[in-house]
C-alpha atoms as a PDB file:
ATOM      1  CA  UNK A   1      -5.337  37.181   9.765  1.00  0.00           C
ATOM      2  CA  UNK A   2      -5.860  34.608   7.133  1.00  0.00           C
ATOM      3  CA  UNK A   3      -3.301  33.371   5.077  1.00  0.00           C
ATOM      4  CA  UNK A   4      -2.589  31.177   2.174  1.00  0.00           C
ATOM      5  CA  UNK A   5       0.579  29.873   2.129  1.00  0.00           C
ATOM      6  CA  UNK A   6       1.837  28.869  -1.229  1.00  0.00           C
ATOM      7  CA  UNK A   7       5.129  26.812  -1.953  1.00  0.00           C
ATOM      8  CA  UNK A   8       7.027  27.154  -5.303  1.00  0.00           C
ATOM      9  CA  UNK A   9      10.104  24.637  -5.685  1.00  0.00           C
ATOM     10  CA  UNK A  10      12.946  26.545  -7.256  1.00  0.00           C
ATOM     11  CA  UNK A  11      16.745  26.416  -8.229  1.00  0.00           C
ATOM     12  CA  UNK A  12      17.709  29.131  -6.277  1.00  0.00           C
ATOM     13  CA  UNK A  13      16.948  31.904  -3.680  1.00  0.00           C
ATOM     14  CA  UNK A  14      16.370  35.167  -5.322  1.00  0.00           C
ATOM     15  CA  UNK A  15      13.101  35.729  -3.833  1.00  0.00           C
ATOM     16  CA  UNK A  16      10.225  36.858  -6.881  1.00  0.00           C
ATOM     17  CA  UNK A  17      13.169  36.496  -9.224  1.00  0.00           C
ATOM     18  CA  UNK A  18      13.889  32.719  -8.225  1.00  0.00           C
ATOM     19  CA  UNK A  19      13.319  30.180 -11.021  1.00  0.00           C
ATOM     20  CA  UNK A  20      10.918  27.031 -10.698  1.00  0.00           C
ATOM     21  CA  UNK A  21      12.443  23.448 -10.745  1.00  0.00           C
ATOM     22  CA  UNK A  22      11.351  21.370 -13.442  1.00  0.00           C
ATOM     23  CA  UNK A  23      11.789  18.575 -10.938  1.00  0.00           C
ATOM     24  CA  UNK A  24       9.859  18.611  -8.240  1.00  0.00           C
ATOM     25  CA  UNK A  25      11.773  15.562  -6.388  1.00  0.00           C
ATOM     26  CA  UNK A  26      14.914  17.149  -7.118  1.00  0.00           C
ATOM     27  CA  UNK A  27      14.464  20.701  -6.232  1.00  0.00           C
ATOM     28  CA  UNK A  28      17.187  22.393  -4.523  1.00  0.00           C
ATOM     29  CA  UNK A  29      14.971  24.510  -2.784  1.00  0.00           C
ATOM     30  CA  UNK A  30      11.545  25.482  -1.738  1.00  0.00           C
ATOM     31  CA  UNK A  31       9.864  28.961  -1.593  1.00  0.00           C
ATOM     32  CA  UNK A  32       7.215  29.894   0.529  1.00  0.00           C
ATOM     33  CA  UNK A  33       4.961  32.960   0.039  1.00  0.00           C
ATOM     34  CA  UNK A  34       2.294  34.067   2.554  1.00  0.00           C
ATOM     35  CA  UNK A  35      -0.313  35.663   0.300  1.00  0.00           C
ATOM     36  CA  UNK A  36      -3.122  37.658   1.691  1.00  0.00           C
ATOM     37  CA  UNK A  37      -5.849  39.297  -0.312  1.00  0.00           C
ATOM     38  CA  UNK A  38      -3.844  38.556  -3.557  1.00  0.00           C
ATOM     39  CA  UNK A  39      -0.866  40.063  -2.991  1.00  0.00           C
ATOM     40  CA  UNK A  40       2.478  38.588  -1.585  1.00  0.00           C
ATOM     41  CA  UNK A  41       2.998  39.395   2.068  1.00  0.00           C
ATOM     42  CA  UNK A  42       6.288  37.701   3.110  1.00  0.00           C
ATOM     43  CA  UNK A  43       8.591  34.996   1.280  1.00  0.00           C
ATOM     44  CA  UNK A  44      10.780  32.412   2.731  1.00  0.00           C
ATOM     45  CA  UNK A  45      13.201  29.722   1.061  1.00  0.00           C
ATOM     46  CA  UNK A  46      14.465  26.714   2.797  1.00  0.00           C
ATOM     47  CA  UNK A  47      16.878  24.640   1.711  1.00  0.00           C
ATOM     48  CA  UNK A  48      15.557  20.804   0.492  1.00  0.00           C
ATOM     49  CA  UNK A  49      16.695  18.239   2.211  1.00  0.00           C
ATOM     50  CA  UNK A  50      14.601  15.392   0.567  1.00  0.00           C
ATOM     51  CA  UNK A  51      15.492  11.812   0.283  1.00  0.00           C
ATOM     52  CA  UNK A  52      16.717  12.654  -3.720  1.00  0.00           C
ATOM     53  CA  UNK A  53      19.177  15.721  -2.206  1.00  0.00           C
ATOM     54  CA  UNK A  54      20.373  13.136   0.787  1.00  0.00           C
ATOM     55  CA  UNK A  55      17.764  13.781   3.419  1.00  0.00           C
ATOM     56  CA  UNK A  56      15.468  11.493   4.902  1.00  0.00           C
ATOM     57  CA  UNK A  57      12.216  13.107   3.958  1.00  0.00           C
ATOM     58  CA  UNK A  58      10.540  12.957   0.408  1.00  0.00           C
ATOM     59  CA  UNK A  59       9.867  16.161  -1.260  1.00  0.00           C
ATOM     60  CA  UNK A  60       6.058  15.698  -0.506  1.00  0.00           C
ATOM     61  CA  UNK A  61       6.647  14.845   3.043  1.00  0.00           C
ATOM     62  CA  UNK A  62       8.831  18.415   3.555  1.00  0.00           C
ATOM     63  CA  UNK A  63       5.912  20.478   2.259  1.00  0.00           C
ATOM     64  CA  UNK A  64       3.137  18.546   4.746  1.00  0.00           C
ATOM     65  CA  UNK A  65       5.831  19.226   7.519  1.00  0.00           C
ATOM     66  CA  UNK A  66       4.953  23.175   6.538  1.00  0.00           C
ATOM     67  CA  UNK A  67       1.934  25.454   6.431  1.00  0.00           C
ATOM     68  CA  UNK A  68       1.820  25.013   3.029  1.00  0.00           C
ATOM     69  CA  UNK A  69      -1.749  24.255   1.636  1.00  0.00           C
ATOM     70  CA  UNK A  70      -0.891  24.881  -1.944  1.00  0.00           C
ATOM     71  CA  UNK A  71       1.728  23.659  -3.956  1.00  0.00           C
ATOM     72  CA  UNK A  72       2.753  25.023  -7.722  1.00  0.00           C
ATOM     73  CA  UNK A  73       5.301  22.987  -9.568  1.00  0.00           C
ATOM     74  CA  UNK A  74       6.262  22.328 -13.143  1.00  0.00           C
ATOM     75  CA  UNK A  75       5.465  18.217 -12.951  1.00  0.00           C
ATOM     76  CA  UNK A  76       5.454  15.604 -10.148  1.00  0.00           C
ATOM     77  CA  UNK A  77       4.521  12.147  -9.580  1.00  0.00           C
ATOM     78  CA  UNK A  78       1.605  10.268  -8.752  1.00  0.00           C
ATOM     79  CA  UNK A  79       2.874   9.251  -5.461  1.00  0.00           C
ATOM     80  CA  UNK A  80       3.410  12.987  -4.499  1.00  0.00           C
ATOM     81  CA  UNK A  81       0.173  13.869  -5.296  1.00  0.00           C
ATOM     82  CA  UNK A  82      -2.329  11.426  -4.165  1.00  0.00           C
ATOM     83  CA  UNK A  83       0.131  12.549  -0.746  1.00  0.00           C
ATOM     84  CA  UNK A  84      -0.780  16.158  -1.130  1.00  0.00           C
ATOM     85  CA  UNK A  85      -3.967  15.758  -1.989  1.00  0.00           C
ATOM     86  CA  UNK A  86      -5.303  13.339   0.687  1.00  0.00           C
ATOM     87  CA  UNK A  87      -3.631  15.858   3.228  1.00  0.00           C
ATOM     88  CA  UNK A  88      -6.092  18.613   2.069  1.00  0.00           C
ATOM     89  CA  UNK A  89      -2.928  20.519   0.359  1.00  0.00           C
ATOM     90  CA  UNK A  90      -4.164  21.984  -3.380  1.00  0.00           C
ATOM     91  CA  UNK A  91      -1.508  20.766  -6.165  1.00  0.00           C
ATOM     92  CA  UNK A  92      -1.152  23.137  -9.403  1.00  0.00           C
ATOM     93  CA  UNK A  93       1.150  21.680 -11.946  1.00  0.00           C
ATOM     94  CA  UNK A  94       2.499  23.223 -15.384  1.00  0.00           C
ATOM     95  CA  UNK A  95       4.238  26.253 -14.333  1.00  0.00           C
ATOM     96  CA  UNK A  96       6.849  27.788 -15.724  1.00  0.00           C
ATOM     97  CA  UNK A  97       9.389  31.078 -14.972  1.00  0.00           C
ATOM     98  CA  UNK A  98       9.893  32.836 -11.909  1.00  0.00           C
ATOM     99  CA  UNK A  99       8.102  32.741  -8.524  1.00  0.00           C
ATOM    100  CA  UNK A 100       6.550  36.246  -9.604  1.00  0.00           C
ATOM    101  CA  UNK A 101       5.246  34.954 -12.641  1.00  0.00           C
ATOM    102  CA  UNK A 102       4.023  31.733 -11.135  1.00  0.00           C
ATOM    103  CA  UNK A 103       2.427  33.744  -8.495  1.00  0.00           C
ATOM    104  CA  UNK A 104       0.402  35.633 -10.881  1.00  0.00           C
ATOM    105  CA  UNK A 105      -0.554  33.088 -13.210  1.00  0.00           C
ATOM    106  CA  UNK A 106      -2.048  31.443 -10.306  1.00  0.00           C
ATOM    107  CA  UNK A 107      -3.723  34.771  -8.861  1.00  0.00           C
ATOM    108  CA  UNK A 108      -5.114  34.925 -12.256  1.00  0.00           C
ATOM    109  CA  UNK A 109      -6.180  31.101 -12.470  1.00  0.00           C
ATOM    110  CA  UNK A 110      -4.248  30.162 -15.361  1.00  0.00           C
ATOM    111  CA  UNK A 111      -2.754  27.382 -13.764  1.00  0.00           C
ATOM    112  CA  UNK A 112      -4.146  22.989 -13.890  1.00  0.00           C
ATOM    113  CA  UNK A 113      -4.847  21.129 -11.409  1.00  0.00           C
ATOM    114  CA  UNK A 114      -2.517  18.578 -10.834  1.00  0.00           C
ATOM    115  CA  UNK A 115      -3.934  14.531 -11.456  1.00  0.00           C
ATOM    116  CA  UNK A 116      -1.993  11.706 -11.516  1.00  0.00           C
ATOM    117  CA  UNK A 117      -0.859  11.890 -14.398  1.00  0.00           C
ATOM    118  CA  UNK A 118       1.329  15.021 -14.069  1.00  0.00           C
ATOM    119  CA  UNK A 119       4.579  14.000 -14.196  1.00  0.00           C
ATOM    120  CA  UNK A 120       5.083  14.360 -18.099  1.00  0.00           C
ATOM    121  CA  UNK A 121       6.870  11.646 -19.630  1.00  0.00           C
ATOM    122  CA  UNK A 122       9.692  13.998 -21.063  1.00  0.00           C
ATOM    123  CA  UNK A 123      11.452  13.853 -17.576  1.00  0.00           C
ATOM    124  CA  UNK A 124      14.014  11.206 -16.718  1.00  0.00           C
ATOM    125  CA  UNK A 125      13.558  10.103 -13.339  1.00  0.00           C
END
């Protein structure tokens, strides 16, 4: 079996219900989804423990050490990007509400692909 395995950064662990972090360097925690012919087949949160939350990883760094190869946020930087991206792992940036609505805007390809200039200049780094 074939699987894409998507990761979601959120603020909590209420599995579909969980809500995106606006801040993908400071995300309390990540979510990853197995999805297999469009639907969701299993969904796992773990904890982040990136340099920002007192780890010694950076955010980027955590999802490469996974079997993520796609990534949905609401903004990140440059850095984290070009990292993603040279390590074959697809970036969509711009979403917004719950890892059930993220999930389907991206199943229904409303959803950018990140560049690097994602990180909007609204958020204070």
């Amino acid at each position: 079996m074939i699987f894409t395995q998507i990761c979601i950064p959120t603020i909590e662990k209420e599995g579909l219900n969980s809500i995106i972090s606006l801040h993908f360097g400071k995300t309390p925690y990540f979510a990853f989804l197995k999805e297999k012919n469009g639907e969701i087949e299993d969904i796992n949160f773990i904890e982040s423990k990136g340099k920002h939350m007192g780890g010694s990883l950076t955010p980027a760094e955590i999802i490469l050490n996974s079997d993520a190869n796609i990534l949905i946020c609401g903004n990140l930087g440059s850095k984290a990007v070009n990292m993603l991206q040279k390590n074959n792992v697809k970036v969509f940036s711009g979403a917004n509400g719950s890892v059930r609505d993220i999930f389907e805007q991206w199943k229904s390809g409303n959803l950018d692909m990140a560049d690097k200039n994602s990180c909007s200049s609204k958020m204070v780094h």
